[in-house]
Protein backbone atom coordinates (compact mmCIF):
# COMPACT_ATOMS: atom_id res chain seq x y z
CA UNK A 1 -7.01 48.22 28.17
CA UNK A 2 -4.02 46.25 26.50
CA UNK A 3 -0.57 47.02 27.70
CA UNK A 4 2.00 48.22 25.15
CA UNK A 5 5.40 47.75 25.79
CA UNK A 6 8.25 50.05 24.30
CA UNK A 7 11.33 47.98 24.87
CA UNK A 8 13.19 51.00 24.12
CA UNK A 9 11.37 53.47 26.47
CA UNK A 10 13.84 55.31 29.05
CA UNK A 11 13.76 54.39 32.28
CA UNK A 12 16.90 56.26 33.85
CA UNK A 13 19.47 58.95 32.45
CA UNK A 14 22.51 57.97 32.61
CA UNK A 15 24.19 61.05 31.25
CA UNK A 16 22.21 63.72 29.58
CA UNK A 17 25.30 65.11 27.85
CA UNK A 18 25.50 61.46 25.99
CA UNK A 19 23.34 60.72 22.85
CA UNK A 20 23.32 57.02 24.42
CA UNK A 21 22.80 57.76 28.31
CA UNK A 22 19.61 55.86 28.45
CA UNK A 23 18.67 52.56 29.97
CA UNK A 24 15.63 51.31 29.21
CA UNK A 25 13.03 48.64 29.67
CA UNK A 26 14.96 46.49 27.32
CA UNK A 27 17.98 46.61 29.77
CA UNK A 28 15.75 46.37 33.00
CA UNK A 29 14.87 42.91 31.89
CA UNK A 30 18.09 41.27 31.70
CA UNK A 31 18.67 41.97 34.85
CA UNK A 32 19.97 44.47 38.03
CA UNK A 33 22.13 43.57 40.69
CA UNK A 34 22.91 45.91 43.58
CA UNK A 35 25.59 45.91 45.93
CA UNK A 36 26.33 48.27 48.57
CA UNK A 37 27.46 48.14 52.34
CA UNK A 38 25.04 48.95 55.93
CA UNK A 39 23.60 52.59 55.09
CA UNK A 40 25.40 52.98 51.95
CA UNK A 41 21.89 54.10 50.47
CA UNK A 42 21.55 51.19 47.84
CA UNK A 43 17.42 50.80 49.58
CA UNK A 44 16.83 54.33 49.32
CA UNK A 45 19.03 55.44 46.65
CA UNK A 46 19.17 53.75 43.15
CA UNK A 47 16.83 50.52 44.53
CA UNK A 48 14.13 53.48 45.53
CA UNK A 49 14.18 55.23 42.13
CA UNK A 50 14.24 51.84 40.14
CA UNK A 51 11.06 50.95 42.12
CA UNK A 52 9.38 54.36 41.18
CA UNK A 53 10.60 54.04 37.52
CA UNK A 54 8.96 50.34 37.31
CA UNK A 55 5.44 51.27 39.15
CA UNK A 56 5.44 54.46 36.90
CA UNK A 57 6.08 52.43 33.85
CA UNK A 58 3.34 50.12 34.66
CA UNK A 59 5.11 46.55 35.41
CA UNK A 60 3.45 44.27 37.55
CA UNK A 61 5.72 42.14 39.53
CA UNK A 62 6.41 40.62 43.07
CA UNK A 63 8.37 41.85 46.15
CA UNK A 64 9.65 39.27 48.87
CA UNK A 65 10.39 40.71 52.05
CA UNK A 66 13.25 40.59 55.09
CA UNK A 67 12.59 43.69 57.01
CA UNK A 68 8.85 44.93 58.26
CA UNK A 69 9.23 48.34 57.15
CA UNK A 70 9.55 47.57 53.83
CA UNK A 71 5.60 46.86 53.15
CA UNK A 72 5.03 50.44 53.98
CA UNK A 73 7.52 51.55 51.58
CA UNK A 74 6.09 49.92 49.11
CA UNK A 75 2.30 51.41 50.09
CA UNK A 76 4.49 54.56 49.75
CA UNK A 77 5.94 53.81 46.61
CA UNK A 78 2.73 52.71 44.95
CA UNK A 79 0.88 55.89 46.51
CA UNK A 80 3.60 58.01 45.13
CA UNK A 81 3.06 56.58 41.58
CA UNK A 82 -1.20 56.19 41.57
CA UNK A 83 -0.55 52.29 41.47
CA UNK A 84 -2.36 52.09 45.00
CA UNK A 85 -5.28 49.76 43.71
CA UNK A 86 -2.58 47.19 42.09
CA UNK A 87 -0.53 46.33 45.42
CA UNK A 88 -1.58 43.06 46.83
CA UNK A 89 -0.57 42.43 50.24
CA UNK A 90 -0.60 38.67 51.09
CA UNK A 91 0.05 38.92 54.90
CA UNK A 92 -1.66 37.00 58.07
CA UNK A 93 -4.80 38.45 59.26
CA UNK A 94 -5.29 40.14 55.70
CA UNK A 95 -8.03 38.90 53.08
CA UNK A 96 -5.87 36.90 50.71
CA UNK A 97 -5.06 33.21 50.82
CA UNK A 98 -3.02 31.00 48.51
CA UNK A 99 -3.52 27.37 48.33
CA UNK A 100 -0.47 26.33 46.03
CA UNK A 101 -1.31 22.57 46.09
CA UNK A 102 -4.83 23.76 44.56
CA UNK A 103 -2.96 25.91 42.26
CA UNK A 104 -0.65 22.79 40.93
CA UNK A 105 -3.02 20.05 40.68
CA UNK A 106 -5.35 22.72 38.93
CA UNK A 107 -2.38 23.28 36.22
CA UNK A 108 -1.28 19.75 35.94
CA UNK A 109 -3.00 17.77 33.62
CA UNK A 110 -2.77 14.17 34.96
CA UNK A 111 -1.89 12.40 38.48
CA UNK A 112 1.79 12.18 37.01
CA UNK A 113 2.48 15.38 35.50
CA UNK A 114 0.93 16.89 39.38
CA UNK A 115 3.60 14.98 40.87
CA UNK A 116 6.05 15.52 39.03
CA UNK A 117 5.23 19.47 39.77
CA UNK A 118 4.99 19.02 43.74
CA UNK A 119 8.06 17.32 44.01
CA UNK A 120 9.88 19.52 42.05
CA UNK A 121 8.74 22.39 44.10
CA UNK A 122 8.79 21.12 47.56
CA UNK A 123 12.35 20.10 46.86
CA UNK A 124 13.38 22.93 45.42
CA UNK A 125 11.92 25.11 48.87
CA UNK A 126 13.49 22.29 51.07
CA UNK A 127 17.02 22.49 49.69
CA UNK A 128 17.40 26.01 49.69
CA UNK A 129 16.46 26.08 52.78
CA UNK A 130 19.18 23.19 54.00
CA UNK A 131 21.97 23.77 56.13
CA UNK A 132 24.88 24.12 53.15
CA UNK A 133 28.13 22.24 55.59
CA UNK A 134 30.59 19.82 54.80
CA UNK A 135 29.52 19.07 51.25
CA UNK A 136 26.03 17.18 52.35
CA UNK A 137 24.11 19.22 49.75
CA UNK A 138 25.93 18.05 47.05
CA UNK A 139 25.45 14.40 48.20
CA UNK A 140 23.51 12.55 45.40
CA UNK A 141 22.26 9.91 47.62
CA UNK A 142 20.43 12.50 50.07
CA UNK A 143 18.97 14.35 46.89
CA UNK A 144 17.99 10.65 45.26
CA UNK A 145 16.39 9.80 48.69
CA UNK A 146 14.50 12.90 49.58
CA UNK A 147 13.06 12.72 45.98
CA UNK A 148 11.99 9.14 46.04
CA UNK A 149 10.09 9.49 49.52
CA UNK A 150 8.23 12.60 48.23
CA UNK A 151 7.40 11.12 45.22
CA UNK A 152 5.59 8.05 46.86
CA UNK A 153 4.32 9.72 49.56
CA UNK A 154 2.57 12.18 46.90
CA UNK A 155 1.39 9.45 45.07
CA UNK A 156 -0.05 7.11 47.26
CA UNK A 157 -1.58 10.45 49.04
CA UNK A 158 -3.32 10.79 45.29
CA UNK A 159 -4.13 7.11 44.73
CA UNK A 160 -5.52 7.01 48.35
CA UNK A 161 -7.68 9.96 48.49
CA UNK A 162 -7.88 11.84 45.11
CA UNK A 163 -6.18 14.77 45.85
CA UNK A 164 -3.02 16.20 47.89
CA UNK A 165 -2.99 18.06 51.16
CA UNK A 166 -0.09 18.86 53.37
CA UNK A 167 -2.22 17.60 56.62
CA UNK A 168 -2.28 14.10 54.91
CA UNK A 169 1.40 14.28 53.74
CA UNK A 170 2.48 14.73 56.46
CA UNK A 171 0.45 12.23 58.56
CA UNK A 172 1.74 9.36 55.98
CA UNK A 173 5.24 10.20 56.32
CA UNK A 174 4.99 10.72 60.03
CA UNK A 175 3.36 6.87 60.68
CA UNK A 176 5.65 4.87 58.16
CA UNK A 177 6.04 1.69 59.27
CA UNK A 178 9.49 1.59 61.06
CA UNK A 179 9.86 -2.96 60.77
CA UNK A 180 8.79 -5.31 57.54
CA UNK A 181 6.23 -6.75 60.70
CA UNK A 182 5.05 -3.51 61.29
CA UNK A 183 4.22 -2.69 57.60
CA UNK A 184 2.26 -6.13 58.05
CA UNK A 185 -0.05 -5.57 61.20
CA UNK A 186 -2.82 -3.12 60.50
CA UNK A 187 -2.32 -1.15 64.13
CA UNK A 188 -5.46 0.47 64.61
CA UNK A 189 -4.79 2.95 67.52
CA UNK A 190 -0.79 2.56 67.10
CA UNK A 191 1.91 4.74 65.26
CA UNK A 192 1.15 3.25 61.83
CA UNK A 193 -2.67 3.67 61.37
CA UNK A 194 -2.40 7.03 58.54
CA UNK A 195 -0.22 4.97 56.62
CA UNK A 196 -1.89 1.60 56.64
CA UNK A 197 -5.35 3.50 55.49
CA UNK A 198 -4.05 4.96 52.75
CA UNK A 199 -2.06 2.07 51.85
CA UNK A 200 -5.88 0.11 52.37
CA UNK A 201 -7.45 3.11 50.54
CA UNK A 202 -5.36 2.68 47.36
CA UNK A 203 -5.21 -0.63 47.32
CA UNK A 204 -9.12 -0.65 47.32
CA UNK A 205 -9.06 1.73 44.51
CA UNK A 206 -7.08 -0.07 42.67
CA UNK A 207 -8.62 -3.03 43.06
CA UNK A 208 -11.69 -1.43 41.77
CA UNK A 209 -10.23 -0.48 38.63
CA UNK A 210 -8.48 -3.51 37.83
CA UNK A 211 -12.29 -5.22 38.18
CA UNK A 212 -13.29 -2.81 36.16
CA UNK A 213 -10.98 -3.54 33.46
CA UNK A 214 -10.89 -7.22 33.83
CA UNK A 215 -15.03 -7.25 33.49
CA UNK A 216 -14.66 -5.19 30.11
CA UNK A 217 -12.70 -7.41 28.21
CA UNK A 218 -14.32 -10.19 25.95
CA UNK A 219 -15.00 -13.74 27.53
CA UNK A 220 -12.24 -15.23 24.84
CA UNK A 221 -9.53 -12.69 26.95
CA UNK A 222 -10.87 -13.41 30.07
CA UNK A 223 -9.99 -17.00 29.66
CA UNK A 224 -6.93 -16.55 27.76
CA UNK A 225 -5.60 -14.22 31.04
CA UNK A 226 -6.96 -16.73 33.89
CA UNK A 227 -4.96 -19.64 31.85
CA UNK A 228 -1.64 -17.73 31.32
CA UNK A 229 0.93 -16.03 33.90
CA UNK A 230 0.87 -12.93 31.75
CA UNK A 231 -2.35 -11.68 34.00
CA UNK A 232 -0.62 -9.14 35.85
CA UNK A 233 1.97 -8.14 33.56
CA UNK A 234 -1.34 -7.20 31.03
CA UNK A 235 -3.05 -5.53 34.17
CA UNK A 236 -0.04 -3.39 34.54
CA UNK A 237 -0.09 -2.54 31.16
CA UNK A 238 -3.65 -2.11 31.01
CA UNK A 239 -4.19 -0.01 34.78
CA UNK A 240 -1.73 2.93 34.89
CA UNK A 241 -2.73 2.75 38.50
CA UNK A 242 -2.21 -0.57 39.42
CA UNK A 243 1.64 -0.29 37.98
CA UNK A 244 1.87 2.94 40.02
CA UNK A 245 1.04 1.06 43.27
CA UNK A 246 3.25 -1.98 42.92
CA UNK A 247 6.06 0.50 42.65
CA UNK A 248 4.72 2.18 45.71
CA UNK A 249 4.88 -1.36 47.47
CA UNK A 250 7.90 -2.00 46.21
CA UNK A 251 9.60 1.47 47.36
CA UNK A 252 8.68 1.05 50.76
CA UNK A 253 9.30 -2.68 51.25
CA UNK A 254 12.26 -3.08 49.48
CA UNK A 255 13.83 0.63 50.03
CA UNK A 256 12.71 2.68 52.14
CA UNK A 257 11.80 0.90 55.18
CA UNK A 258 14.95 -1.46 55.37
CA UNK A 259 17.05 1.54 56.06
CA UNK A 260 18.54 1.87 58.87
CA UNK A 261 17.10 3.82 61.73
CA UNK A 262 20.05 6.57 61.39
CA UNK A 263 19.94 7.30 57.90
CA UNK A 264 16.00 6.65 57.50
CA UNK A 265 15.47 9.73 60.15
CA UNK A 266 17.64 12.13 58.67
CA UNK A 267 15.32 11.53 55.15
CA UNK A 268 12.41 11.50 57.27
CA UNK A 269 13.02 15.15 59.23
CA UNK A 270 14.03 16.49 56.08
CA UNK A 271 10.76 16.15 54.96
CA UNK A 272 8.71 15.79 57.71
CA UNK A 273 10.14 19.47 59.05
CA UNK A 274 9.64 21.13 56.30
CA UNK A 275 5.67 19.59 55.96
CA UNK A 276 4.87 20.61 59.76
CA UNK A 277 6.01 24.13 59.19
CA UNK A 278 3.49 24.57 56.57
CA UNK A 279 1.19 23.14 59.06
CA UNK A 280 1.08 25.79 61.67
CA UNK A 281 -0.42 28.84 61.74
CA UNK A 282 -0.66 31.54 60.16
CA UNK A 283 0.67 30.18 57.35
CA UNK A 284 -1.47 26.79 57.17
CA UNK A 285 -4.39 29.76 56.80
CA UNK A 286 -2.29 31.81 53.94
CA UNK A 287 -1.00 28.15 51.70
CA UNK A 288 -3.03 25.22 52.45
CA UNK A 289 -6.40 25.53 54.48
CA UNK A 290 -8.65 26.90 51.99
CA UNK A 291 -9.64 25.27 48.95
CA UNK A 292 -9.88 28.53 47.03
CA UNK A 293 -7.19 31.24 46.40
CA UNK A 294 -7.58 34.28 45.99
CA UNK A 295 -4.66 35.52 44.41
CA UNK A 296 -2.42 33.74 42.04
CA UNK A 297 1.14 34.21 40.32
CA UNK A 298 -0.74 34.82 37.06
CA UNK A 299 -2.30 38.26 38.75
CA UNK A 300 0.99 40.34 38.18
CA UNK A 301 0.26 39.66 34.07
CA UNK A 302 -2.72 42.11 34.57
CA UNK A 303 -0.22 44.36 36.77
CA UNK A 304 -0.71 43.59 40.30
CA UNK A 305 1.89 44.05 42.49
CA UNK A 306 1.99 41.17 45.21
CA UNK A 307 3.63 41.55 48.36
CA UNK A 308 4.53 38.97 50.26
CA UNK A 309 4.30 40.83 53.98
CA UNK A 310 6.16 37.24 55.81
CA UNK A 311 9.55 39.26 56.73
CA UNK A 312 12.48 37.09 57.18
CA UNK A 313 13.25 39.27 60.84
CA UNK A 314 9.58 38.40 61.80
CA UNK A 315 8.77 35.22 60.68
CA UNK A 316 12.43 33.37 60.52
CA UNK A 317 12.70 30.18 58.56
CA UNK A 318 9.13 29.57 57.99
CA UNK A 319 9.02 32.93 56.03
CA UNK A 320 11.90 32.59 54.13
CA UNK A 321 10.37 28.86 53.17
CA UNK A 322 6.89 30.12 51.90
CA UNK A 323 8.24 33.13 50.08
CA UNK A 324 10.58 30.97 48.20
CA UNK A 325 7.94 28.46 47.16
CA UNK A 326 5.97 31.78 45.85
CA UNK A 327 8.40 32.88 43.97
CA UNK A 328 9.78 29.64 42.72
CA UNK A 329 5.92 28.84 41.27
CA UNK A 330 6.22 33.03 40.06
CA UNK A 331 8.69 32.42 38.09
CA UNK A 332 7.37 29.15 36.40
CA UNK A 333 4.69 31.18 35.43
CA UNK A 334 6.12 33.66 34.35
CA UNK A 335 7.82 32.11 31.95
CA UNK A 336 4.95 29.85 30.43
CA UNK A 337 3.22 33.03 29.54
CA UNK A 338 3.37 34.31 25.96
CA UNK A 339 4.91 37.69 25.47
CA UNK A 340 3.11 38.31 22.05
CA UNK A 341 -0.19 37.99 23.27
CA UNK A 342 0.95 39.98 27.03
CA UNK A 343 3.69 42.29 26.58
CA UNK A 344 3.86 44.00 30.36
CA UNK A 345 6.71 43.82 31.81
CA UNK A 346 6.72 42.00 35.37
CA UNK A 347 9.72 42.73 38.05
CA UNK A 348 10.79 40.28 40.90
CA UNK A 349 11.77 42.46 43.99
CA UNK A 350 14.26 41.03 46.87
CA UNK A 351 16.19 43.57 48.82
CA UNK A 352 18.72 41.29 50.93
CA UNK A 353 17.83 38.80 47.56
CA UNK A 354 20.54 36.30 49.79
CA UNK A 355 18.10 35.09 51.78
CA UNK A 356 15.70 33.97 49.06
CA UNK A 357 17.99 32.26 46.23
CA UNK A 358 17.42 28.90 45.00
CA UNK A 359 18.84 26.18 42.83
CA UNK A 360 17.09 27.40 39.95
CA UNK A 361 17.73 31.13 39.97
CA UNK A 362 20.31 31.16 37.62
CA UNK A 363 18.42 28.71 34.90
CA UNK A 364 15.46 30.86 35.50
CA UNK A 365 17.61 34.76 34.94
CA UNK A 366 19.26 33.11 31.65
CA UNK A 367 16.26 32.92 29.78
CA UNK A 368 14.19 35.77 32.07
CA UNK A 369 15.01 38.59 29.29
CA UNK A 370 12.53 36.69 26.75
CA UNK A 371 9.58 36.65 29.32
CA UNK A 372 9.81 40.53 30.09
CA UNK A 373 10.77 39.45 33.86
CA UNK A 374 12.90 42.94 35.39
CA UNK A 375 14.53 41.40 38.23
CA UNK A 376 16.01 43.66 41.00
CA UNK A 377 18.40 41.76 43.58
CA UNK A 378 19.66 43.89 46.71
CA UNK A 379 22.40 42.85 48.97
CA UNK A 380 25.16 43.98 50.44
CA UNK A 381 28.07 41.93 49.20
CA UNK A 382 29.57 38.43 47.25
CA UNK A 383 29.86 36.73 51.23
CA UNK A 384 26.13 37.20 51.40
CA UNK A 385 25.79 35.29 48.52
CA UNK A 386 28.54 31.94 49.14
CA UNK A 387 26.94 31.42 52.47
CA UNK A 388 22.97 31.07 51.18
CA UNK A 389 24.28 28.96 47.96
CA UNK A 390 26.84 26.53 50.18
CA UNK A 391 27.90 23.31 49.24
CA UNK A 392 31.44 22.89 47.46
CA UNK A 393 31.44 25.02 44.20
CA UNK A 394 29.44 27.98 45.63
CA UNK A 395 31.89 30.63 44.30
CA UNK A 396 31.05 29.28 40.89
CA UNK A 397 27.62 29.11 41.43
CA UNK A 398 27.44 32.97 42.51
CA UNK A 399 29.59 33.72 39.69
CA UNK A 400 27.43 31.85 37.21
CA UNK A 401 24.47 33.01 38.68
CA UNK A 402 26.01 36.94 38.86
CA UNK A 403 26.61 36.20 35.02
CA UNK A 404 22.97 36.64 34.19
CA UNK A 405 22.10 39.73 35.88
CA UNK A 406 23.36 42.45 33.35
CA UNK A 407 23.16 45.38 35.10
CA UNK A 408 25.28 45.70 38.65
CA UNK A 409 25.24 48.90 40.48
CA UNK A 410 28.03 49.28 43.20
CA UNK A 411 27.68 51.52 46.10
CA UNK A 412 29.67 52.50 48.86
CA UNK A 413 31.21 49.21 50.54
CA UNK A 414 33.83 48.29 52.83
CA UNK A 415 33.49 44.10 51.82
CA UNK A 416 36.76 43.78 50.14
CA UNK A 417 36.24 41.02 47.46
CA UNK A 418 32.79 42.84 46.05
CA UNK A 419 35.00 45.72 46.19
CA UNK A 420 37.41 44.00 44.06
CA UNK A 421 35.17 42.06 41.97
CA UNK A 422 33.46 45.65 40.69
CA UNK A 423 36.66 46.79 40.03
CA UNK A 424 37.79 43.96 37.96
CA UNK A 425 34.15 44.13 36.09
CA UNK A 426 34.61 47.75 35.23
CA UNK A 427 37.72 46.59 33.69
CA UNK A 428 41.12 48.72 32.91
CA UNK A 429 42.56 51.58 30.85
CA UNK A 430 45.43 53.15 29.51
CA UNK A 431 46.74 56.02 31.50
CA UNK A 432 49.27 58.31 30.27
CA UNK A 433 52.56 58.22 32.67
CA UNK A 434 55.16 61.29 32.91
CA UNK A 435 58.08 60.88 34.41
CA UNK A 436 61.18 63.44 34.59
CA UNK A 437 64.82 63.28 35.43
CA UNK A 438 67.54 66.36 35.99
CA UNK A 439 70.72 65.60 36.18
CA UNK A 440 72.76 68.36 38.26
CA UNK A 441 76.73 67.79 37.68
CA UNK A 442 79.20 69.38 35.26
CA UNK A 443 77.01 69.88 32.67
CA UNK A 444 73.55 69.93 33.48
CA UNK A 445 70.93 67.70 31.92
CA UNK A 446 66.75 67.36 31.83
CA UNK A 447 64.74 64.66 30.20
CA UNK A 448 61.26 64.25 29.65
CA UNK A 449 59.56 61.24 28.86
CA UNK A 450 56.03 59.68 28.34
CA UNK A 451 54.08 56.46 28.59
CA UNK A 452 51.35 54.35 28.30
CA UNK A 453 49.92 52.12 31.62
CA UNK A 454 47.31 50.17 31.81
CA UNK A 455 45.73 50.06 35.40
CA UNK A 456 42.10 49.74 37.13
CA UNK A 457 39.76 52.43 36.08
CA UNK A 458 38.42 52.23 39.75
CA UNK A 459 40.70 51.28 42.27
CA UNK A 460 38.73 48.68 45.05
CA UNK A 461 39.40 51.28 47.53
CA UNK A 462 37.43 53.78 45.29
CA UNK A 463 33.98 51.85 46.42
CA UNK A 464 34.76 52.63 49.89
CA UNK A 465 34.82 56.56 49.12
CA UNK A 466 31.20 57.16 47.59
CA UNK A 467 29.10 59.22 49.06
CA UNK A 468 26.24 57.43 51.11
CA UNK A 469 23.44 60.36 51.14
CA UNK A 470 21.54 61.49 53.92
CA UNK A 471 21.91 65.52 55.03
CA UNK A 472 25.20 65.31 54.84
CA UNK A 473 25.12 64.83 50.80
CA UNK A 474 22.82 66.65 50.55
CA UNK A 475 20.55 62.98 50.10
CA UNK A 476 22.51 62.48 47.49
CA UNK A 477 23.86 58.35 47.07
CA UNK A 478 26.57 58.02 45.08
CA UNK A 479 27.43 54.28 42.75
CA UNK A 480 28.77 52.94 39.50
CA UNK A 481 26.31 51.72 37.14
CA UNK A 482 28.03 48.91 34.65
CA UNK A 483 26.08 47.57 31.94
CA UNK A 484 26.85 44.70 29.76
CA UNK A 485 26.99 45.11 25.92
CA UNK A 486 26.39 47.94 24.70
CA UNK A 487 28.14 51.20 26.19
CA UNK A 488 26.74 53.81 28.52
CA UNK A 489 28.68 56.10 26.15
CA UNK A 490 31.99 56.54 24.15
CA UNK A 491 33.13 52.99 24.84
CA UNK A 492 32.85 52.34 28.28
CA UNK A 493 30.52 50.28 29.94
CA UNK A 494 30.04 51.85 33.23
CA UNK A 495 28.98 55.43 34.95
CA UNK A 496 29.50 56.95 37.85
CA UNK A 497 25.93 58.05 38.96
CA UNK A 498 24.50 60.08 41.57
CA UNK A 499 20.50 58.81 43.23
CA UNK A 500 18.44 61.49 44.58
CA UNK A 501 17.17 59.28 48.08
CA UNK A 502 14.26 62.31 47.96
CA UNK A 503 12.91 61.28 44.14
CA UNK A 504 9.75 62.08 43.14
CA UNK A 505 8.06 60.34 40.23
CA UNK A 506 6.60 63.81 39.01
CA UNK A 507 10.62 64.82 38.98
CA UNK A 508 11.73 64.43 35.08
């Protein structure tokens, strides 16, 4: 049965007094930020209910993972709503795999456009997963470097053997020739043999194809070529593959391994690392050992809701890597599909979203709002943020990237610049000011008088004040909602709300 999506349906009340206390799908799309300090009830307060209102309306969607309790909230959350048979759990030990090299070459259309596509997805994992110090990640030359190795690695892995798998990545990268006379002696049993046989391998295939070509041209242009220097230039021409390879060659003899030993390592690691990660279990089983997957990105279209069970607390740096390449190749597809033709809704779920951000995040949220993509970051404050985005402009890039999210809920918080920067979002007013003065002396005297002020609305002390539920508030959480353009009511922009932390979806 074909989803239809009511842009305008309710999703929360904002004020049932208010004609316009409503936000709606239309608003869950462009965006929701939440911010709130250790047990301020942000989780199970407004990020709980926003969860139930999404299952309930049907969205498919994805939810990354830090903490390992929060897979059975979401087997909660899903029971709670009768969206049970929609939850996909991609975990170790469970029946789904996902072979995202598979997945790429099988959208690519050519050798090119399938590099092109690895590269820009292994780099993008790789860098957001860099240590952000001193300014190195906004070095050009390590970016330009890192890019050219993967892209001839990934190419001479395709020329070689016809398809791409981490296992022979990383064996070509790992046996580059360290000397010139290296690269020249074919070491059987020594440290270069995976790269010399692929370099043979590709070589032989191109080879092949250039004999091919040569032996289907007339016997006029076969003389013509064996009499004139133009015979390779026309075989380049001619043999995509043959041009690829000399610029293979021509990386590695002329760049790459002339390096010196310092600089060439730090490239190497960088890569290298990140490859033999990938390459140990259980997530070689889960990404790249089987041929076939069994779920892809595409499944939350039809309203699945994948998990990603590879907590950040559990699984460390390898779990934050694969959930980020998951949801970096999410959100590409995402965005390719056509809205007219599929019109649910699909949410991308991160509750400490600091862990999991990327260079593309804020490209991706600009245009998210025309691809139905509800996406629902939780963390705790701005600091979160600067330290996982790094480099020398990270304050702008949080800002920028803050920018796109057009909801932001604030809860109780003790950080002092979130506390500040929700203050200054909600903005200021004009508050009357009374003063009075009595003069006491031979004749007495009173004056009245009255003026306009314009101060904060909410003070950034105010944040540290609301109410964080539990017994004691009776599970009640307390936060401002702001929304950008139009108002909650009257003409403000923001709410002070109160989250029931024991919502039920039945509850109207």
């Amino acid at each position: 049965m074909k989803y239809v999506c009511d842009l305008d349906q309710p999703i929360l009340t904002l004020d049932a007094s208010a004609g316009r206390g409503y936000w709606t799908i239309r608003h869950a799309v462009e965006g929701v930020q939440i911010f709130g300090g250790i047990g301020s009830g942000k989780t199970s307060g407004s990020g709980r209910m926003l969860a139930l209102k999404y299952l309930r309306a049907g969205f498919g969607g994805l939810v990354l993972t830090v903490k390992p309790d929060e897979k059975q909230s979401w087997i909660d959350y899903c029971q709670q709503t009768g969206r049970s048979g929609d939850l996909v759990i991609l975990e170790p030990g469970g029946p789904h795999r996902f072979n995202f090299l598979r997945y790429e070459s099988a959208k690519s259309s050519g050798g090119s456009s399938l590099t092109e596509n690895l590269v820009d997805v292994l780099k993008t994992v790789i860098r957001a997963a860099e240590e952000k110090d001193a300014g190195k990640s906004d070095d050009a030359f390590w970016e330009t470097a890192l890019d050219m190795l993967m892209f001839n690695v990934i190419d001479l892995c395709q020329l070689a053997y016809g398809h791409v798998s981490v296992s022979d990545l990383y064996n070509i990268v790992q046996t580059i020739p360290k000397t010139i006379e290296d690269l020249k002696t074919d070491d059987e049993h020594g440290g270069t043999k995976h790269f010399h046989e692929a370099f043979e391998r590709a070589k032989y295939q191109v080879n092949a194809l250039a004999e091919e070509w040569f032996t289907g041209l007339s016997f006029a242009e076969q003389q013509r070529l064996q009499q004139e220097p133009e015979v390779e230039m026309a075989l380049l021409d001619a043999v995509p593959q043959a041009r690829l390879f000399k610029y293979i060659d021509q990386f590695f003899v002329e760049n790459f391994i002339p390096l010196t030993d310092k600089t060439r390592s730090i490239i190497d690691f960088i890569f290298s690392g990140f490859l033999f990660r990938l390459l140990r279990e259980p997530v070689y089983s889960l990404f790249c050992r089987y041929d076939q997957s069994t779920i892809t990105p595409e499944d939350s279209l039809s309203g699945k809701i994948i998990l990603l069970n590879l907590p950040v607390k559990v699984y460390h740096k390898v779990g934050r890597d694969c959930q980020i390449l998951f949801k970096y190749l999410w959100q590409r597809a995402m965005e390719q599909r056509d809205p007219q033709k599929n019109e649910r809704p699909v949410f991308l779920w991160a509750d400490e979203a600091q862990n999991f951000m990327h260079e593309h995040d804020a490209d991706f949220q600009a245009t998210a709002r025309s691809s139905r993509i509800a996406t629902v970051y939780i963390s705790q404050n701005l600091p979160n943020y600067y330290a996982s985005m790094g480099g020398t402009k990270a304050e702008f890039k949080v800002k920028s990237f803050l920018g796109t999210l057009a909801t932001k809920i604030f809860h109780a918080n003790a950080d002092i610049e979130t506390n500040k920067y929700a203050s200054e979002l909600i903005g200021d007013a004009l508050f009357e000011d009374r003063s009075e003065s009595i003069t006491v002396a031979q004749n007495f005297s009173q004056t009245h008088s009255r003026s306009l002020k314009l101060e904060r609305v909410v003070r950034p002390e105010g944040f540290v004040r609301l109410k964080t539920g539990g017994p004691l508030n009776d599970f009640r959480v307390e936060g401002y909602l702001h929304r950008q353009g139009d108002s909650v009511f009257g003409n403000v922009n923001y709410v002070k709300m109160r989250f029931n932390q024991q919502y039920q979806p039945t509850d109207s």
